[in-house]
N, C-alpha and C. Protein backbone atom coordinates (compact mmCIF):
# COMPACT_ATOMS: atom_id res chain seq x y z
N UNK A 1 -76.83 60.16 266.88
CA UNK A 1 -75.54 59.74 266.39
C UNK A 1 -74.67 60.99 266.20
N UNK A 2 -73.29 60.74 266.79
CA UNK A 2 -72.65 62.04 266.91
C UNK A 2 -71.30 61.82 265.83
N UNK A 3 -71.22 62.65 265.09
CA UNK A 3 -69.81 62.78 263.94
C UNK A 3 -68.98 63.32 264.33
N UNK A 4 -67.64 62.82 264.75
CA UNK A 4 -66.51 62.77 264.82
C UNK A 4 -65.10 62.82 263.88
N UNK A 5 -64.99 64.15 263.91
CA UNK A 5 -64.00 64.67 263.14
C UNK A 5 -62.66 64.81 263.87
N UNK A 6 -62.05 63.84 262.69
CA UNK A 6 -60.47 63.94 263.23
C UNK A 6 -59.49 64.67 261.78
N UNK A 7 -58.58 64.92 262.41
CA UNK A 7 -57.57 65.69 261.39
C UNK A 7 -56.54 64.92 261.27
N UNK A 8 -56.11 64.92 259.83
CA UNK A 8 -55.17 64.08 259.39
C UNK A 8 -54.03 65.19 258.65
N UNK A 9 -52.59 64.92 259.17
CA UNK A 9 -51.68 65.57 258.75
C UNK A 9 -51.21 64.60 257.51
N UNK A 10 -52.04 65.54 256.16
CA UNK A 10 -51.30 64.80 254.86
C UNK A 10 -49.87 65.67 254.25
N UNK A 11 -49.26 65.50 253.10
CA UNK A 11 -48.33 66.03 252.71
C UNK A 11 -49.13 67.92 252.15
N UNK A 12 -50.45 66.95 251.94
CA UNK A 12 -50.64 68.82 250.95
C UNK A 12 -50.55 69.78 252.59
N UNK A 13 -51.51 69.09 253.43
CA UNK A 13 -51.33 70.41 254.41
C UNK A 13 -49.95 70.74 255.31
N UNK A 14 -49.21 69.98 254.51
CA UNK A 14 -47.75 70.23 255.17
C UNK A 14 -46.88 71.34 253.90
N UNK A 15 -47.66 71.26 252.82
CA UNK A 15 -47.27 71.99 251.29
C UNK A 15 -48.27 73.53 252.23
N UNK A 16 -49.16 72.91 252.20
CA UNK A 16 -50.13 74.77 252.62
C UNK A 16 -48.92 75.26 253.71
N UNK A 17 -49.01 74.84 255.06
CA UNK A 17 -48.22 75.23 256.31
C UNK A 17 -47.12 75.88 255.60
N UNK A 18 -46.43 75.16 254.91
CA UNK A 18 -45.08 76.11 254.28
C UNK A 18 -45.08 76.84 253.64
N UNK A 19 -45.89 76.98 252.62
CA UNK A 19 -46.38 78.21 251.74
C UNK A 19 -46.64 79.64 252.57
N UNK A 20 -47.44 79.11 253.61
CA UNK A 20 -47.91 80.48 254.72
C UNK A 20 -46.93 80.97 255.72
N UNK A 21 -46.01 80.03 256.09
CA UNK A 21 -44.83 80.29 256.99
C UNK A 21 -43.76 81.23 255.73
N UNK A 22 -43.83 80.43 254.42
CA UNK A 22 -42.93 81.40 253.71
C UNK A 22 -43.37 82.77 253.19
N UNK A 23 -44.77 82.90 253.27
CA UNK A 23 -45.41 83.88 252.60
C UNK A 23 -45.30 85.09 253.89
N UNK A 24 -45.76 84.45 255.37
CA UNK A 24 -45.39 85.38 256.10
C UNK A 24 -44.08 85.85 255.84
N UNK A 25 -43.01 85.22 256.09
CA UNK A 25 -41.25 85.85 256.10
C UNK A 25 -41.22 86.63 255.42
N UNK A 26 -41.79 86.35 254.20
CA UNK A 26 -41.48 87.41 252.97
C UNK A 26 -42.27 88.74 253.14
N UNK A 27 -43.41 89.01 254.18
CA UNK A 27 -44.04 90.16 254.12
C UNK A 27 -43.49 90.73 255.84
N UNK A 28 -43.34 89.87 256.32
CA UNK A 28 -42.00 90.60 257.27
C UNK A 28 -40.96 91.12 256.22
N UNK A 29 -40.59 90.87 255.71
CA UNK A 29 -39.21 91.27 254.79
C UNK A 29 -39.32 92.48 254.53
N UNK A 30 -40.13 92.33 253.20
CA UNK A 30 -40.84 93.66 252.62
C UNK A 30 -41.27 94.84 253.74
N UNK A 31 -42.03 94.49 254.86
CA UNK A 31 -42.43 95.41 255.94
C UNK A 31 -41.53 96.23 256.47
N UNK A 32 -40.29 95.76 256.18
CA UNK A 32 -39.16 95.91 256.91
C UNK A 32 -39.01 97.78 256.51
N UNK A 33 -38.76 98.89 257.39
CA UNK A 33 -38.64 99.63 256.77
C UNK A 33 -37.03 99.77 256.17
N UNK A 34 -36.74 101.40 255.20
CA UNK A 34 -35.29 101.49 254.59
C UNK A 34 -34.32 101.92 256.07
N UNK A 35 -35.10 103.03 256.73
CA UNK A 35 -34.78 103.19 258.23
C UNK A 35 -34.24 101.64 258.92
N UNK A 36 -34.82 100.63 258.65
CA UNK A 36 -34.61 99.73 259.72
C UNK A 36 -33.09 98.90 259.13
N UNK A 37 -33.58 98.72 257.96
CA UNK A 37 -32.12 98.36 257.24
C UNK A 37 -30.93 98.88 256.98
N UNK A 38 -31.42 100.37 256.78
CA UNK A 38 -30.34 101.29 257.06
C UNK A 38 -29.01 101.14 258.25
N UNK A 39 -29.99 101.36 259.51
CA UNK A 39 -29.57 101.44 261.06
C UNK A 39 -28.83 100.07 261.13
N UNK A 40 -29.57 98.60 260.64
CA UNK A 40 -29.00 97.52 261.00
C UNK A 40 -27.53 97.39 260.06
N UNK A 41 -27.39 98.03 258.86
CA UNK A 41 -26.17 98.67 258.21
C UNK A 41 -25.30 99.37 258.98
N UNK A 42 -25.39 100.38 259.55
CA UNK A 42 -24.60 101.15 260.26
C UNK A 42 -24.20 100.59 261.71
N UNK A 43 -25.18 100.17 262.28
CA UNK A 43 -24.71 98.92 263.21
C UNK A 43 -23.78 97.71 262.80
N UNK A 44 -23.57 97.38 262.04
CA UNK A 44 -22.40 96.58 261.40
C UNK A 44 -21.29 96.99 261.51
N UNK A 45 -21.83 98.16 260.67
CA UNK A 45 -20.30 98.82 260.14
C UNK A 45 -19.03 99.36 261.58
N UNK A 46 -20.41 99.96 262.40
CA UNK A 46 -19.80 100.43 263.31
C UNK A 46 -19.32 98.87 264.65
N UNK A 47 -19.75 98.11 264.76
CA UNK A 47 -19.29 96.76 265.27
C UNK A 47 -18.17 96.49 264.64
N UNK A 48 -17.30 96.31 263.65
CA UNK A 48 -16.33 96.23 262.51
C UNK A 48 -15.09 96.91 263.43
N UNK A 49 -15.58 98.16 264.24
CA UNK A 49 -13.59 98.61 264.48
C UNK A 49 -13.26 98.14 265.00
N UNK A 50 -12.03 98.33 265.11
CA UNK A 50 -10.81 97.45 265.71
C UNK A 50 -10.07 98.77 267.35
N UNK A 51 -10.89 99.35 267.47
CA UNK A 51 -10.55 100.37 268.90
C UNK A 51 -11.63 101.57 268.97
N UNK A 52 -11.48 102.10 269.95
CA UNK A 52 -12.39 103.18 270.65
C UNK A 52 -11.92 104.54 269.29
N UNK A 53 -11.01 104.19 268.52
CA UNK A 53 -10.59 105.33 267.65
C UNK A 53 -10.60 105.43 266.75
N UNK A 54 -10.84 104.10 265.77
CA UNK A 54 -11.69 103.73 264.84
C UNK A 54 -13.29 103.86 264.88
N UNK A 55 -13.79 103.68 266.36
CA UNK A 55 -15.16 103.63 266.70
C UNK A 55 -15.83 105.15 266.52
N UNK A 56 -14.80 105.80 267.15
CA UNK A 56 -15.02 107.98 267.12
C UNK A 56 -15.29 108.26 265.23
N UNK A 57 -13.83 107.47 264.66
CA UNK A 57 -13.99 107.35 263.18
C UNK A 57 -15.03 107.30 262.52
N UNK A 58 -15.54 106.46 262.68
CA UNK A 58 -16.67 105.49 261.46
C UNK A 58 -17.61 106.54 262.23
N UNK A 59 -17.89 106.97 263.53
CA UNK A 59 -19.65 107.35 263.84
C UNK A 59 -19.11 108.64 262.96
N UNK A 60 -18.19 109.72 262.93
CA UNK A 60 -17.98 111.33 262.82
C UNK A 60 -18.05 110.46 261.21
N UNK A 61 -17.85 109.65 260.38
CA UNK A 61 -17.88 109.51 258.64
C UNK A 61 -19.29 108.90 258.62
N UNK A 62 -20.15 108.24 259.06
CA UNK A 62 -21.39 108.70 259.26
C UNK A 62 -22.56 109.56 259.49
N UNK A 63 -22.05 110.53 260.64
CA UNK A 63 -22.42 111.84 260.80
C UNK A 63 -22.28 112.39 259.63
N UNK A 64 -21.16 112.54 258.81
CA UNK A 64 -21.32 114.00 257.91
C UNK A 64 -21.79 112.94 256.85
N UNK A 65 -21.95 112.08 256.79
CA UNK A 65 -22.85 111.03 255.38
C UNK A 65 -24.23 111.10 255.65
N UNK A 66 -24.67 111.07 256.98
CA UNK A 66 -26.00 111.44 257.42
C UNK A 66 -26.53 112.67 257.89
N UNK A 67 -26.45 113.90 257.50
CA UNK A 67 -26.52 115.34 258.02
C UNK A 67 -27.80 115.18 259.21
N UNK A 68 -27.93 115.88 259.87
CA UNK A 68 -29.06 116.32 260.28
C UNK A 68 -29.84 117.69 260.61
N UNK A 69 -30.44 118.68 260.45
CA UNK A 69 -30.62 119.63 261.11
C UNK A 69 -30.10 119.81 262.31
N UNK A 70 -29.71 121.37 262.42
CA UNK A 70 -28.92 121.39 263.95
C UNK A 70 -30.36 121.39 265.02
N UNK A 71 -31.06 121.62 265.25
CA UNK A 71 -32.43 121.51 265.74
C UNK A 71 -32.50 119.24 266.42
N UNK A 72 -31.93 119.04 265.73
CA UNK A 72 -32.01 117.32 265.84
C UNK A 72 -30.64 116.67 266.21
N UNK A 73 -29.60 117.53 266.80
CA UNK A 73 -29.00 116.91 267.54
C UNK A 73 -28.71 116.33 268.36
N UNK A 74 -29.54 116.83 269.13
CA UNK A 74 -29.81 115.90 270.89
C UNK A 74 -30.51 114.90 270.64
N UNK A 75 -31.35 114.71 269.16
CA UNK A 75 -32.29 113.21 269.00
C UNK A 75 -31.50 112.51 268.36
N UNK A 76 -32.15 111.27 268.85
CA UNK A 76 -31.20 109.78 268.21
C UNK A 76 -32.12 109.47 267.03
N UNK A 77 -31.52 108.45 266.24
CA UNK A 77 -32.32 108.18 265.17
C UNK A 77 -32.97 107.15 265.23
């Protein structure tokens, strides 16, 4: 005699599923580095002008808000 297991979608394992879908997001979140949020900040900001001369603007008031060693100029961040 062979036992046959079937799965039943009740409300609790629809309560677990969401708990773990939310628990993941939130440790994506957290994972997130300050670098990554940073950059996705400055990518905003710099999407925001209104011309190629505003655009020169905002990167050169970034630049001197973000120094870098002269050694790290040719690298991107």
């Amino acid at each position: 005699m062979s036992t046959a297991f079937t799965y039943h979608t009740t409300q609790n394992n629809n309560i677990v599923a969401t708990l773990a879908h939310a628990a993941k997001r939130l440790g994506a979140w957290l994972s997130q580095s300050s670098d990554h949020r940073e950059r996705a900040y400055e990518e905003a900001y710099l999407a925001e002008s209104t011309d190629r001369y505003d655009l020169e603007y905002r990167m050169r008031e970034l630049a001197r808000a973000n120094p870098q060693p002269s050694w790290m100029s040719g690298l991107s961040r």
